[in-house]
C-alpha atoms as a PDB file:
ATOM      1  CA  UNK A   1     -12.596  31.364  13.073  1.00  0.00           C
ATOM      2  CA  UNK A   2     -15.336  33.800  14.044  1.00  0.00           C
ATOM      3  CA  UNK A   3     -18.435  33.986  13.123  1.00  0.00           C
ATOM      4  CA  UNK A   4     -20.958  36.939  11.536  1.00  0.00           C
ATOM      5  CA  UNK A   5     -23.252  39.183  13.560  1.00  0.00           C
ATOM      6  CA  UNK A   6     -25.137  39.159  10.041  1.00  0.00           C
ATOM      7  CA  UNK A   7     -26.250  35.983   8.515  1.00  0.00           C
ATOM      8  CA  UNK A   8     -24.350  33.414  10.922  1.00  0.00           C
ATOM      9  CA  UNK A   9     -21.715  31.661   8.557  1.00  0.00           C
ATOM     10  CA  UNK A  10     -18.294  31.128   9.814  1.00  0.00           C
ATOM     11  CA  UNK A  11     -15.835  33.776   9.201  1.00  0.00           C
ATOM     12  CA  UNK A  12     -11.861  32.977   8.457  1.00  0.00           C
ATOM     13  CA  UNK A  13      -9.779  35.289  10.505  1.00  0.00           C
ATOM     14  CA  UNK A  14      -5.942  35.380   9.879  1.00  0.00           C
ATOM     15  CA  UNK A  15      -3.984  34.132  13.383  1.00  0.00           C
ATOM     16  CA  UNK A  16      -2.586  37.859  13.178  1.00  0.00           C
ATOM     17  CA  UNK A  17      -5.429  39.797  13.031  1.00  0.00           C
ATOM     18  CA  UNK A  18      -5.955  43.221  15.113  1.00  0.00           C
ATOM     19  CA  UNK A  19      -8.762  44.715  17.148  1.00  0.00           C
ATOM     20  CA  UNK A  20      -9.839  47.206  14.936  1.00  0.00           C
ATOM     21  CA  UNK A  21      -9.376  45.889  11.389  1.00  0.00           C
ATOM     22  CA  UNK A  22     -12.175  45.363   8.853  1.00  0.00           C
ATOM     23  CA  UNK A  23     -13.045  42.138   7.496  1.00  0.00           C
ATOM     24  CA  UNK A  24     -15.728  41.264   5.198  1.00  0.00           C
ATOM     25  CA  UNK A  25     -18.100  37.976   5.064  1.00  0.00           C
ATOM     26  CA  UNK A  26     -17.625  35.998   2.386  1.00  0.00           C
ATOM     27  CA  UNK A  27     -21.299  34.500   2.360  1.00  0.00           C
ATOM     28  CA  UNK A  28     -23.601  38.273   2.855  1.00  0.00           C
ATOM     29  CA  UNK A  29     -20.847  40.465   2.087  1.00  0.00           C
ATOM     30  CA  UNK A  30     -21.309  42.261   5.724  1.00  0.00           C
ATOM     31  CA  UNK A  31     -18.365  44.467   6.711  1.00  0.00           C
ATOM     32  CA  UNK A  32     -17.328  43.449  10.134  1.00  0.00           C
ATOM     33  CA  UNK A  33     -15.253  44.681  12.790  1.00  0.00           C
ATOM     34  CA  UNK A  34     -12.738  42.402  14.993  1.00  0.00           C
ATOM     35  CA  UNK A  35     -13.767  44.507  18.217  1.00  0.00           C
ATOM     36  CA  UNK A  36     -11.311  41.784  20.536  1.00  0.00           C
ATOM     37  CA  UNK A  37      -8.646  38.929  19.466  1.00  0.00           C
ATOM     38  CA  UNK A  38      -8.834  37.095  22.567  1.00  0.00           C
ATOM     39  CA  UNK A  39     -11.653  35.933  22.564  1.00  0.00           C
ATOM     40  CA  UNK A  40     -12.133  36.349  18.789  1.00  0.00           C
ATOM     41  CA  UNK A  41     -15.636  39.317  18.725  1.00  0.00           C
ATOM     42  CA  UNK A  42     -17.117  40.509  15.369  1.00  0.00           C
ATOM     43  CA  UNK A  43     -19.326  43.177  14.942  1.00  0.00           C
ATOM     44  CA  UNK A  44     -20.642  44.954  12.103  1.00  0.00           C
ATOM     45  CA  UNK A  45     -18.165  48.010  11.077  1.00  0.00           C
ATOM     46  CA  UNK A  46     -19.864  50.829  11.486  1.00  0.00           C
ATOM     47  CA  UNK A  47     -21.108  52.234   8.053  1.00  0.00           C
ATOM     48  CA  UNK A  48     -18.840  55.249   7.473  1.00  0.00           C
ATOM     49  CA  UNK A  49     -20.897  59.041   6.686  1.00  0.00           C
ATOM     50  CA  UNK A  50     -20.014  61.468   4.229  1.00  0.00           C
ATOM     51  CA  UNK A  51     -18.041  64.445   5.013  1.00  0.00           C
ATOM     52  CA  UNK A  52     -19.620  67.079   3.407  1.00  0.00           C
ATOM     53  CA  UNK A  53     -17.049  70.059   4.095  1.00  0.00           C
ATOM     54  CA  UNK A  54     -18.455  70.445   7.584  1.00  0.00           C
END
């Protein structure tokens, strides 16, 4: 269990979760970003910017 950068609330993580993967909080809706398993650290994802062609 981890909890969000964002609002607080207590965020289920699966037992095989990866560093890396994108999880969303089920009370603000905040993307978040397991950054290390052991210990469990969330961050918010970083928001992703449009490729325009460049």
């Amino acid at each position: 269990m981890g909890t969000c950068p964002e609002c607080g609330a207590a965020v289920n993580v699966d037992d095989d979760v990866v560093e890396g993967e994108i999880l969303e909080c089920e009370e603000c809706g905040a993307e978040l970003e397991v950054i290390s398993v052991s210990p469990l650290e969330l961050e918010l994802a970083p928001e992703e910017e449009e490729d325009w062609g460049e």
